[in-house]
N, C-alpha and C. Protein backbone atom coordinates (compact mmCIF):
# COMPACT_ATOMS: atom_id res chain seq x y z
N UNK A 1 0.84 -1.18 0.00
CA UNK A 1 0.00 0.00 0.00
C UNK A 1 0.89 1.24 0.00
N UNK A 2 0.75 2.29 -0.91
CA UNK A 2 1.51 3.07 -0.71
C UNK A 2 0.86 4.53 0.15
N UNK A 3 1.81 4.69 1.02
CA UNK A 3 0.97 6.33 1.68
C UNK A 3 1.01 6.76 1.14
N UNK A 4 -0.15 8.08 1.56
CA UNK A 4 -0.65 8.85 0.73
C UNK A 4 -0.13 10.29 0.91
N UNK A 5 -0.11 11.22 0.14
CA UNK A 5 1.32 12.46 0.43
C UNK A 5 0.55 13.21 1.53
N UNK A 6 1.05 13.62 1.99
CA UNK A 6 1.54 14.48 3.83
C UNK A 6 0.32 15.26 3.42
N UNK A 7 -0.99 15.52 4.00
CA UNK A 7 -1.88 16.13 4.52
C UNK A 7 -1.14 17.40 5.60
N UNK A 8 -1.19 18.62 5.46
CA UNK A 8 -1.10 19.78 6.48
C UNK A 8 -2.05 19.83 7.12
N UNK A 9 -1.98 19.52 8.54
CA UNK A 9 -2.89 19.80 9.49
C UNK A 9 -3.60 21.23 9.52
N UNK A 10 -4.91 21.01 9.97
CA UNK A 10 -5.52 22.21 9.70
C UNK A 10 -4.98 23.68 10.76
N UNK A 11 -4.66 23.56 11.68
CA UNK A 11 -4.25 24.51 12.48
C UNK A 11 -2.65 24.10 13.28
N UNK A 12 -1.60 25.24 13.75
CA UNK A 12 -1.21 24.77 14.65
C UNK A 12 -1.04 23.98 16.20
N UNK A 13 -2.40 24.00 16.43
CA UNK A 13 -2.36 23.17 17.40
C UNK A 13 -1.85 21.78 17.73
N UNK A 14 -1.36 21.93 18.88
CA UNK A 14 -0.55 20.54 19.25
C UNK A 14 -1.43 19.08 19.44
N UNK A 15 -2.39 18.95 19.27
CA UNK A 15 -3.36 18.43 19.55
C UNK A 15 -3.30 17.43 18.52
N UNK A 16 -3.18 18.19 17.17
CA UNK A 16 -2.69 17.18 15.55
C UNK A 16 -1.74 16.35 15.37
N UNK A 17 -0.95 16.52 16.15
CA UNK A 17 0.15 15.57 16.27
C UNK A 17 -0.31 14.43 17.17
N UNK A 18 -0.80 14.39 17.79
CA UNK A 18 -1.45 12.78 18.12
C UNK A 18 -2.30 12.39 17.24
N UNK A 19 -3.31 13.20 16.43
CA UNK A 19 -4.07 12.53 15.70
C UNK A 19 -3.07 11.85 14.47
N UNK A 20 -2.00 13.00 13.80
CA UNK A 20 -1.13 12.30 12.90
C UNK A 20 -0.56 11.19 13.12
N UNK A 21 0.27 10.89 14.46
CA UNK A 21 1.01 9.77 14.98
C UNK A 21 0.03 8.59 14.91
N UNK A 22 -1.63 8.75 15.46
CA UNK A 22 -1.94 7.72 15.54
C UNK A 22 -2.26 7.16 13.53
N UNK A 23 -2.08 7.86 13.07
CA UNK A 23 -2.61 7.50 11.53
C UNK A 23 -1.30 7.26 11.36
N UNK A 24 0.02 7.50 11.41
CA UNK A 24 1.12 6.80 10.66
C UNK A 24 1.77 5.90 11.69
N UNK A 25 1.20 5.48 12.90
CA UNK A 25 1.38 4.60 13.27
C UNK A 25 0.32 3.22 12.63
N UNK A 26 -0.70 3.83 12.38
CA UNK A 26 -1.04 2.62 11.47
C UNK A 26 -1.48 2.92 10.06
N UNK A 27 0.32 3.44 9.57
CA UNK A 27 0.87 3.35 8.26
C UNK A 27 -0.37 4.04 7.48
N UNK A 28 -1.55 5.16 7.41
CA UNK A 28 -2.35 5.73 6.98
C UNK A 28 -3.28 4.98 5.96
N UNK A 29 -3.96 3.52 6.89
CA UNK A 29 -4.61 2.40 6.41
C UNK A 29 -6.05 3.16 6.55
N UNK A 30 -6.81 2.23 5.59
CA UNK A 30 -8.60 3.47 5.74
C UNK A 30 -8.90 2.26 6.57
N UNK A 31 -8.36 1.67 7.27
CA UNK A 31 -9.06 0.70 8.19
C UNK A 31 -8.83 0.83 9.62
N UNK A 32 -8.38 1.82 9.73
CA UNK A 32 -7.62 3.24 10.79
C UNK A 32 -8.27 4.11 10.72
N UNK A 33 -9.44 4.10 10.23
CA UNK A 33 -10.34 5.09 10.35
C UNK A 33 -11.17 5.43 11.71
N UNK A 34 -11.43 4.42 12.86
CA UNK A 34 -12.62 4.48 13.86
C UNK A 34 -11.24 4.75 15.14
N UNK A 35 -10.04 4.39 14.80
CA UNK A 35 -8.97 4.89 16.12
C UNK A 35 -8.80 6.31 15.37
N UNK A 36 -8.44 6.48 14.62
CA UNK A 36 -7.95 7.74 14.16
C UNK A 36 -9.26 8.89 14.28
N UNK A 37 -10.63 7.96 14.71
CA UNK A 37 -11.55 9.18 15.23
C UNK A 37 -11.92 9.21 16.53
N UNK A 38 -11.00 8.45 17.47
CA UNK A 38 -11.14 8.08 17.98
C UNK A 38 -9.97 9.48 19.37
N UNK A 39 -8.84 9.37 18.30
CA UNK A 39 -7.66 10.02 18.54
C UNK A 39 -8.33 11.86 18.53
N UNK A 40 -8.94 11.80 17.84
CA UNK A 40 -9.26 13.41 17.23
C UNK A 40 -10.22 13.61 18.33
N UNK A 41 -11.37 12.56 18.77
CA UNK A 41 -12.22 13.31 19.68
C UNK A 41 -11.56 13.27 20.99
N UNK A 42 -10.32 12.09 21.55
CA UNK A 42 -9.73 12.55 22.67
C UNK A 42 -9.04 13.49 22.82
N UNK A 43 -8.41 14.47 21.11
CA UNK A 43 -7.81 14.59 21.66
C UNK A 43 -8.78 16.69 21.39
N UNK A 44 -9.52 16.55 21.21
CA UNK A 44 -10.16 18.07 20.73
C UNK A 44 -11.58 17.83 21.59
N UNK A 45 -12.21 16.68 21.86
CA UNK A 45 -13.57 16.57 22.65
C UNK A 45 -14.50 16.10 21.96
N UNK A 46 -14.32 16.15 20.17
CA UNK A 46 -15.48 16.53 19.77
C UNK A 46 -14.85 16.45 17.85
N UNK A 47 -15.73 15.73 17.20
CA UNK A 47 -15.66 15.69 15.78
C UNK A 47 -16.01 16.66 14.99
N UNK A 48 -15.59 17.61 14.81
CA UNK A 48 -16.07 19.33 14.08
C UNK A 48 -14.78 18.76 12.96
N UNK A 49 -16.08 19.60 11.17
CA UNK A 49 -16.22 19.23 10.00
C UNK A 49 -14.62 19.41 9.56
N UNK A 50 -14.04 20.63 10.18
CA UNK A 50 -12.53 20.52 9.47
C UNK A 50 -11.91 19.59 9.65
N UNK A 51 -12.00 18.68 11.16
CA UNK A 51 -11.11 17.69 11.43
C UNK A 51 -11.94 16.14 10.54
N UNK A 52 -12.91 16.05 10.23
CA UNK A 52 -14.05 14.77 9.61
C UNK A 52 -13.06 15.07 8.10
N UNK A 53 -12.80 16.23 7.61
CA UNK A 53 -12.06 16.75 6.20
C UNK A 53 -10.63 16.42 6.09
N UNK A 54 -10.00 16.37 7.39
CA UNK A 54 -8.52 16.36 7.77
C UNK A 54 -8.22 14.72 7.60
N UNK A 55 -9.26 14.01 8.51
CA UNK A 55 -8.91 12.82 8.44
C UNK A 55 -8.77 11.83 7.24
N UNK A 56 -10.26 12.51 6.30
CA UNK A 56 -10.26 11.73 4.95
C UNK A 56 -9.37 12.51 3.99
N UNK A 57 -8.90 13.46 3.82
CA UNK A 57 -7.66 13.87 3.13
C UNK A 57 -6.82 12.95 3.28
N UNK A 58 -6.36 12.82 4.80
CA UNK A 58 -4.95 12.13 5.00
C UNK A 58 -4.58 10.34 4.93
N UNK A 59 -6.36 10.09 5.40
CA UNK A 59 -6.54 8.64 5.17
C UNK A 59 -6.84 8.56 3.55
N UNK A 60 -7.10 8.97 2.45
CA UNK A 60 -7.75 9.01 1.12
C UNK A 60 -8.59 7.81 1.37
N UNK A 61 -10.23 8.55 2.04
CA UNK A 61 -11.25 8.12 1.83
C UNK A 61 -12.07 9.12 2.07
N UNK A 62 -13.47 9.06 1.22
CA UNK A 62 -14.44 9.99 0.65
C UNK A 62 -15.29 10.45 2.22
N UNK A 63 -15.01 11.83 1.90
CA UNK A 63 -15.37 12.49 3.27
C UNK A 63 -16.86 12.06 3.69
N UNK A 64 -17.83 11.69 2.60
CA UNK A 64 -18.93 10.99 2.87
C UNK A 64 -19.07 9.54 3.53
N UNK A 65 -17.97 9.13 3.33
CA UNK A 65 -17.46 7.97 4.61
C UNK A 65 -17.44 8.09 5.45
N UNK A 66 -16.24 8.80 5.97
CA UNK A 66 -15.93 9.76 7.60
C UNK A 66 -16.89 10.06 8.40
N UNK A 67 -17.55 11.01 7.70
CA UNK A 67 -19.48 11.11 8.09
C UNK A 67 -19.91 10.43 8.70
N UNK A 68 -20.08 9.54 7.36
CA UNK A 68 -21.37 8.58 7.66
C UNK A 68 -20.71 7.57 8.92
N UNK A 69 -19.32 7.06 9.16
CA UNK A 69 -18.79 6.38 10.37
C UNK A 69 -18.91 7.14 11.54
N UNK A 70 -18.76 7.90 11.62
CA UNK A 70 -18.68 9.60 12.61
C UNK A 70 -20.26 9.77 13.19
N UNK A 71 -21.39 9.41 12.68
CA UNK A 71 -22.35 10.13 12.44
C UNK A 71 -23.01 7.97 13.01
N UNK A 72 -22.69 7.50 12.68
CA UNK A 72 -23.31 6.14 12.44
C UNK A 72 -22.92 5.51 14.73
N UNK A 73 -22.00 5.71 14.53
CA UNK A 73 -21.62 5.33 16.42
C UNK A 73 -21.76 6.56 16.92
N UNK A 74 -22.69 5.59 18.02
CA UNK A 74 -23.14 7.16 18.95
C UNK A 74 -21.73 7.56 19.87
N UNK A 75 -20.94 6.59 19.87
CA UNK A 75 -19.76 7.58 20.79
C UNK A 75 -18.95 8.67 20.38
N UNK A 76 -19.41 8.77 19.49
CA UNK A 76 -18.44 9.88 18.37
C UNK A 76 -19.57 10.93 18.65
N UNK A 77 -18.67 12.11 19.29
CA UNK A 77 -19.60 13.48 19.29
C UNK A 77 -19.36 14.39 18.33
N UNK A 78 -20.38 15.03 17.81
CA UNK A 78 -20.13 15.91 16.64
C UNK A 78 -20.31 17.06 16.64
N UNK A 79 -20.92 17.65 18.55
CA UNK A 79 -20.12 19.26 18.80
C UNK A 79 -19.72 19.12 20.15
N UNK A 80 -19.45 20.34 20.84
CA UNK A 80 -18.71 20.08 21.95
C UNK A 80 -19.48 19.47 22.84
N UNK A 81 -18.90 18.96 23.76
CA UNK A 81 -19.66 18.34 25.25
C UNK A 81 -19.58 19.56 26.29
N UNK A 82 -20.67 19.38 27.64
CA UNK A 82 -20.67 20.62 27.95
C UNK A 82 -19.22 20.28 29.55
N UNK A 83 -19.42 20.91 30.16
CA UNK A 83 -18.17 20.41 31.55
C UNK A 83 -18.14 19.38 32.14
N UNK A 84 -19.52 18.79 32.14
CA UNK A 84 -20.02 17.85 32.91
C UNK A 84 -20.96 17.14 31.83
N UNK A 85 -20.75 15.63 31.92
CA UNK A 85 -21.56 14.66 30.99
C UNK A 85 -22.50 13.47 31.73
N UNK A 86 -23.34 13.69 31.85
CA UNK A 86 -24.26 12.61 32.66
C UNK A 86 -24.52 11.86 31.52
N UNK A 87 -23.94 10.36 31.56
CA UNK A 87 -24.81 9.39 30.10
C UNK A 87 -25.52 8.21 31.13
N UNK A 88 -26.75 8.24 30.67
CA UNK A 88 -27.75 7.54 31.20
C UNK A 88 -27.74 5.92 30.46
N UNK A 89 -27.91 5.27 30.90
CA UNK A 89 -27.25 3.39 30.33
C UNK A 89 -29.23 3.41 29.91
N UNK A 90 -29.41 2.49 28.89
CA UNK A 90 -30.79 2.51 28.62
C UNK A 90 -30.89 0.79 27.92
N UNK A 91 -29.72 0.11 28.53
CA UNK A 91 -29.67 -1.37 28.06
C UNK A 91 -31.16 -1.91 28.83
N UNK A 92 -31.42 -2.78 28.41
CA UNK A 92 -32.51 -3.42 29.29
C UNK A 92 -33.10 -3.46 30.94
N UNK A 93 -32.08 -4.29 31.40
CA UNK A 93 -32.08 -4.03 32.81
C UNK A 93 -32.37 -2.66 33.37
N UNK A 94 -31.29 -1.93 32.63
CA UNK A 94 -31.96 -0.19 33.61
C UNK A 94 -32.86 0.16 33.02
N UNK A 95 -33.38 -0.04 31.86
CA UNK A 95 -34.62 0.41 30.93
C UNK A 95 -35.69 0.11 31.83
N UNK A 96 -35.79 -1.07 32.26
CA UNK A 96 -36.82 -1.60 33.08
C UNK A 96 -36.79 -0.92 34.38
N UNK A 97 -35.94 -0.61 34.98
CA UNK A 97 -35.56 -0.34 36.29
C UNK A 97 -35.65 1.43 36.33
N UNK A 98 -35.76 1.71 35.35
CA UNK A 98 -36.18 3.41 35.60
C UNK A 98 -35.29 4.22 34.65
N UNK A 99 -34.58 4.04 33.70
CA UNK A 99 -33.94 4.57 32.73
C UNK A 99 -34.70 5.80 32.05
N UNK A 100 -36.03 5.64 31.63
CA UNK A 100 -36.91 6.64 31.25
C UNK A 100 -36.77 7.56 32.14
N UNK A 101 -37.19 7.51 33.26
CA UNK A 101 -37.77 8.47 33.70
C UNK A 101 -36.31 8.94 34.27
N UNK A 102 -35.37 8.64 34.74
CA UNK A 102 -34.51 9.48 35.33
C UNK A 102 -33.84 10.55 33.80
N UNK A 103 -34.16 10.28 32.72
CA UNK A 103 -33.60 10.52 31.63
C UNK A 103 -34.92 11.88 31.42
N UNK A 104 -36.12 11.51 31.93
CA UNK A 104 -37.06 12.45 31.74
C UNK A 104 -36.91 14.06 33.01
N UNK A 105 -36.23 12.94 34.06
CA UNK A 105 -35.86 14.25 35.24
C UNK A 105 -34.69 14.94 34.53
N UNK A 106 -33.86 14.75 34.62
CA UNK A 106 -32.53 15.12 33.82
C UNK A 106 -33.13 16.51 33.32
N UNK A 107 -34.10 15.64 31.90
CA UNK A 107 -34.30 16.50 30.66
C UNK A 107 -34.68 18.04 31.11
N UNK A 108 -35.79 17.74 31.93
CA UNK A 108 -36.76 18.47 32.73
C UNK A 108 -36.12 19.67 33.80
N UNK A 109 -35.19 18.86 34.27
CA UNK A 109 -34.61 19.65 35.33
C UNK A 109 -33.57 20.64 34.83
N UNK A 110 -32.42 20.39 34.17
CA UNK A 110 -31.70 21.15 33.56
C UNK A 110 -31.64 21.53 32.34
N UNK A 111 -32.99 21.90 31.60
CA UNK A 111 -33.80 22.11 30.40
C UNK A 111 -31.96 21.77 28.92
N UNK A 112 -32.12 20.13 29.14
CA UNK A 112 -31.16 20.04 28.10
C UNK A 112 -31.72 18.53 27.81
N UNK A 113 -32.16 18.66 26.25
CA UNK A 113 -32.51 17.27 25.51
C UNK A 113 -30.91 16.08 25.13
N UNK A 114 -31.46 15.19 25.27
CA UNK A 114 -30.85 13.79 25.19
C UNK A 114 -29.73 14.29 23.50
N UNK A 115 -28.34 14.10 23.85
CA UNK A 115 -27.57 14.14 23.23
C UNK A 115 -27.26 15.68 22.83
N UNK A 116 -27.57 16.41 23.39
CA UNK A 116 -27.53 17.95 23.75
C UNK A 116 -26.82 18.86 25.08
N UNK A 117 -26.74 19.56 25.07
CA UNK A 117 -26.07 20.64 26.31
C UNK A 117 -26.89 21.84 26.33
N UNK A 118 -25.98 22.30 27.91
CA UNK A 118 -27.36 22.96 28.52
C UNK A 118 -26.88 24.38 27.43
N UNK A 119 -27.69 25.18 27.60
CA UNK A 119 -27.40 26.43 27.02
C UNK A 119 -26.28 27.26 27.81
N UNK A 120 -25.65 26.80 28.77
CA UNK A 120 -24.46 27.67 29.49
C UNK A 120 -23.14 26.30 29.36
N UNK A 121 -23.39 25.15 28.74
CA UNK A 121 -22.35 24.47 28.22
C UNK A 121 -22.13 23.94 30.02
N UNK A 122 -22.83 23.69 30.49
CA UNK A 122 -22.30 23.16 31.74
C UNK A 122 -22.44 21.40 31.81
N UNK A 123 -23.38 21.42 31.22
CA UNK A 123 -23.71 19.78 31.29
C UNK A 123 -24.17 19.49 30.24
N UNK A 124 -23.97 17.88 29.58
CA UNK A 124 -24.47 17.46 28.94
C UNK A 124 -25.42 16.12 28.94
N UNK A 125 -26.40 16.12 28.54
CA UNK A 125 -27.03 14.46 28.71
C UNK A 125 -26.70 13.25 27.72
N UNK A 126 -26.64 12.23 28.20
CA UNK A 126 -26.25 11.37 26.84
C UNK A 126 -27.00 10.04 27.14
N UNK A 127 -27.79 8.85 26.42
CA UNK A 127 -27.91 7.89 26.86
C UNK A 127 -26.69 7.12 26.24
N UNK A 128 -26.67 5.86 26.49
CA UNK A 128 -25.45 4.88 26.50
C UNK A 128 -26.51 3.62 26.22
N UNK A 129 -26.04 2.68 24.97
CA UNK A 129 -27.06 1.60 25.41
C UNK A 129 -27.14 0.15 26.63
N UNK A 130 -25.69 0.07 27.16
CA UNK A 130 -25.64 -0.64 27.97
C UNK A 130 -23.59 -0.62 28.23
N UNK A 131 -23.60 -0.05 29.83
CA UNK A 131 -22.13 -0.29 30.11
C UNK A 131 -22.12 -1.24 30.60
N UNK A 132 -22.52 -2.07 30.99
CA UNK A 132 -22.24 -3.48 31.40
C UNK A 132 -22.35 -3.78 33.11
N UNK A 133 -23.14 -2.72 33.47
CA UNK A 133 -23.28 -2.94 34.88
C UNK A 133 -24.66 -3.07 35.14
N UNK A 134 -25.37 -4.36 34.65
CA UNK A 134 -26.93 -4.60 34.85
C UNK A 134 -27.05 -4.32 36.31
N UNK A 135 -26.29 -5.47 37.36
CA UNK A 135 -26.51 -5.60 38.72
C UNK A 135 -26.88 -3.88 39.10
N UNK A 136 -26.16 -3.34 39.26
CA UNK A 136 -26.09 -1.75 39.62
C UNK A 136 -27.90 -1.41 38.91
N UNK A 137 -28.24 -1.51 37.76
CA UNK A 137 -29.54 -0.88 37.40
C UNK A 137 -30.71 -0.26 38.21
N UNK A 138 -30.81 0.77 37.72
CA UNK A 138 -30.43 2.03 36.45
C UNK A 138 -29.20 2.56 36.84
N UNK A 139 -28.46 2.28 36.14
CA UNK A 139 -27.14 3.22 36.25
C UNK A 139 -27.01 4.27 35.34
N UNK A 140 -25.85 5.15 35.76
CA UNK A 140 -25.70 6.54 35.34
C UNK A 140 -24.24 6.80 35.63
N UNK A 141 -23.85 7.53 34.28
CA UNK A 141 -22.29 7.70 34.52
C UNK A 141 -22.07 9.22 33.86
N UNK A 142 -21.50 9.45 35.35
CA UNK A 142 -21.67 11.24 35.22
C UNK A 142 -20.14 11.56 35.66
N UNK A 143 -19.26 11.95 34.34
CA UNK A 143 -18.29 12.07 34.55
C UNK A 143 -17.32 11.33 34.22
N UNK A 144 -17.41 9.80 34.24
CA UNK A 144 -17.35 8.77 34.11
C UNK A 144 -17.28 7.88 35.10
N UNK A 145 -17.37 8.60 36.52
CA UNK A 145 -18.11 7.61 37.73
C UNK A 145 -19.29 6.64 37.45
N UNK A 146 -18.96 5.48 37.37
CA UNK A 146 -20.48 4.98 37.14
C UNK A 146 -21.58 4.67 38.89
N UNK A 147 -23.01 5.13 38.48
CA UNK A 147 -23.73 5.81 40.07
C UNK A 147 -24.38 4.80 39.42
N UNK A 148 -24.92 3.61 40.36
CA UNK A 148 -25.72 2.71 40.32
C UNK A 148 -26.80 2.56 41.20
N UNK A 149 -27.74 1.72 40.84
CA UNK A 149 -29.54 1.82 41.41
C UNK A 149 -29.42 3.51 41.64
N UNK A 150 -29.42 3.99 40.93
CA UNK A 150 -29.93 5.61 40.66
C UNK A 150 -31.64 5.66 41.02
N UNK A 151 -32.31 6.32 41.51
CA UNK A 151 -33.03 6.55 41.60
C UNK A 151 -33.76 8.34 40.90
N UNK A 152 -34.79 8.36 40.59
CA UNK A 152 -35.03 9.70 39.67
C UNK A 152 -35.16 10.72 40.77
N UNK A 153 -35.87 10.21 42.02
CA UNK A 153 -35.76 11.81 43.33
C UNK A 153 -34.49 12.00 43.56
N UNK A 154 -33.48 10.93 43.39
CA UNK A 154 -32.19 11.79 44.01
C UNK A 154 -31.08 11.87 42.68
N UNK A 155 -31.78 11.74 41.30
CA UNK A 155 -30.52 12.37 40.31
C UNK A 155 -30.32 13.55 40.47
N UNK A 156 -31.00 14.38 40.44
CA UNK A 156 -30.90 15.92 40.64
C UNK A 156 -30.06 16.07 41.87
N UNK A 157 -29.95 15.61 42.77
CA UNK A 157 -29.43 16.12 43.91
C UNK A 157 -27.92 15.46 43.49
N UNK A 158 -27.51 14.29 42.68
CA UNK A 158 -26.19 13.76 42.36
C UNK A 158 -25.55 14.40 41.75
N UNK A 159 -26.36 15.23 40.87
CA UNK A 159 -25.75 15.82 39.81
C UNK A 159 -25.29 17.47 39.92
N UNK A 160 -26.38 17.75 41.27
CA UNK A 160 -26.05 19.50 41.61
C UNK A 160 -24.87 19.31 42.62
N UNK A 161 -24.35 18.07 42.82
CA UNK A 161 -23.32 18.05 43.98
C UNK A 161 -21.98 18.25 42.72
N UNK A 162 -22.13 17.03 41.59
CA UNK A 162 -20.91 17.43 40.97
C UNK A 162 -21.16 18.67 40.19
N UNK A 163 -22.01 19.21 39.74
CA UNK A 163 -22.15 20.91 39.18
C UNK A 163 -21.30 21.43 40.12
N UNK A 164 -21.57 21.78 41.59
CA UNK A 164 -21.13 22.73 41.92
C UNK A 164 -19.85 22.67 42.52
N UNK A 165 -18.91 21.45 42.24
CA UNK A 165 -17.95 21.31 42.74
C UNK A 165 -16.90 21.56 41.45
């Protein structure tokens, strides 16, 4: 396979140089596409269109790819996250166990819809379809603490403790 010629990163930021390393560490293969977006949202937060453009330049694959991979897994965010990320697990077990509705307090309480942020960028909501902690159900991972048997009267109060800290 031959690489493909040197892509200029879109800005000076230092941030591109991990995304580059991780693409010529695996020799700028289009099968290096889901680490190499992987690299960009650890290392910026967030998949914004210059870097979705950067990657398929440098990988030579059709930016309507990038997209559609980018756009297709929900772990890939495609604007910023706000300070704080509450992702609500909605696998079965917590589905049953109260997943709705703590997802409905959330919504309600800090007027920010599912896969959205608040309007002051402080928090964001996210569901998750299952982290793997049925026993715990409904769980909730705010921050990336995972808070298990969550209950919906006391999310609000879990969540104004890490707000205000």
């Amino acid at each position: 396979m031959v690489k493909p010629a040197q892509v200029e990163a879109p800005s000076d930021d230092k941030r591109w140089k991990i995304v580059v390393a991780t693409m010529r560490r695996n020799g700028y293969r289009t099968d290096a596409l889901i680490e190499t977006l992987h690299a960009v949202q650890e290392s910026f937060g967030y998949l914004e269109d210059e870097a979705l453009a950067f990657v398929a330049d440098s990988l030579s694959i059709a930016p309507s790819r990038v997209l559609g991979v980018a756009t297709f897994y929900h772990f890939f965010q495609m604007k910023p996250a706000g300070d704080h990320i509450c992702s609500v697990c909605t696998g079965t077990a917590c589905y049953i166990k109260g997943a709705p509705e703590i997802i409905e307090t959330v919504s309600q309480t800090y007027d920010v819809e599912v896969g959205g942020t608040t309007a002051d960028g402080v928090l964001s909501l996210a569901t998750v379809r299952c982290i793997g902690a049925c026993g715990l159900a409904p769980a909730v991972v705010i921050d990336g603490a995972v808070a298990g048997n969550v209950q919906t009267d006391e999310i609000a109060a879990r969540l104004d403790e890490v707000l205000q800290s």
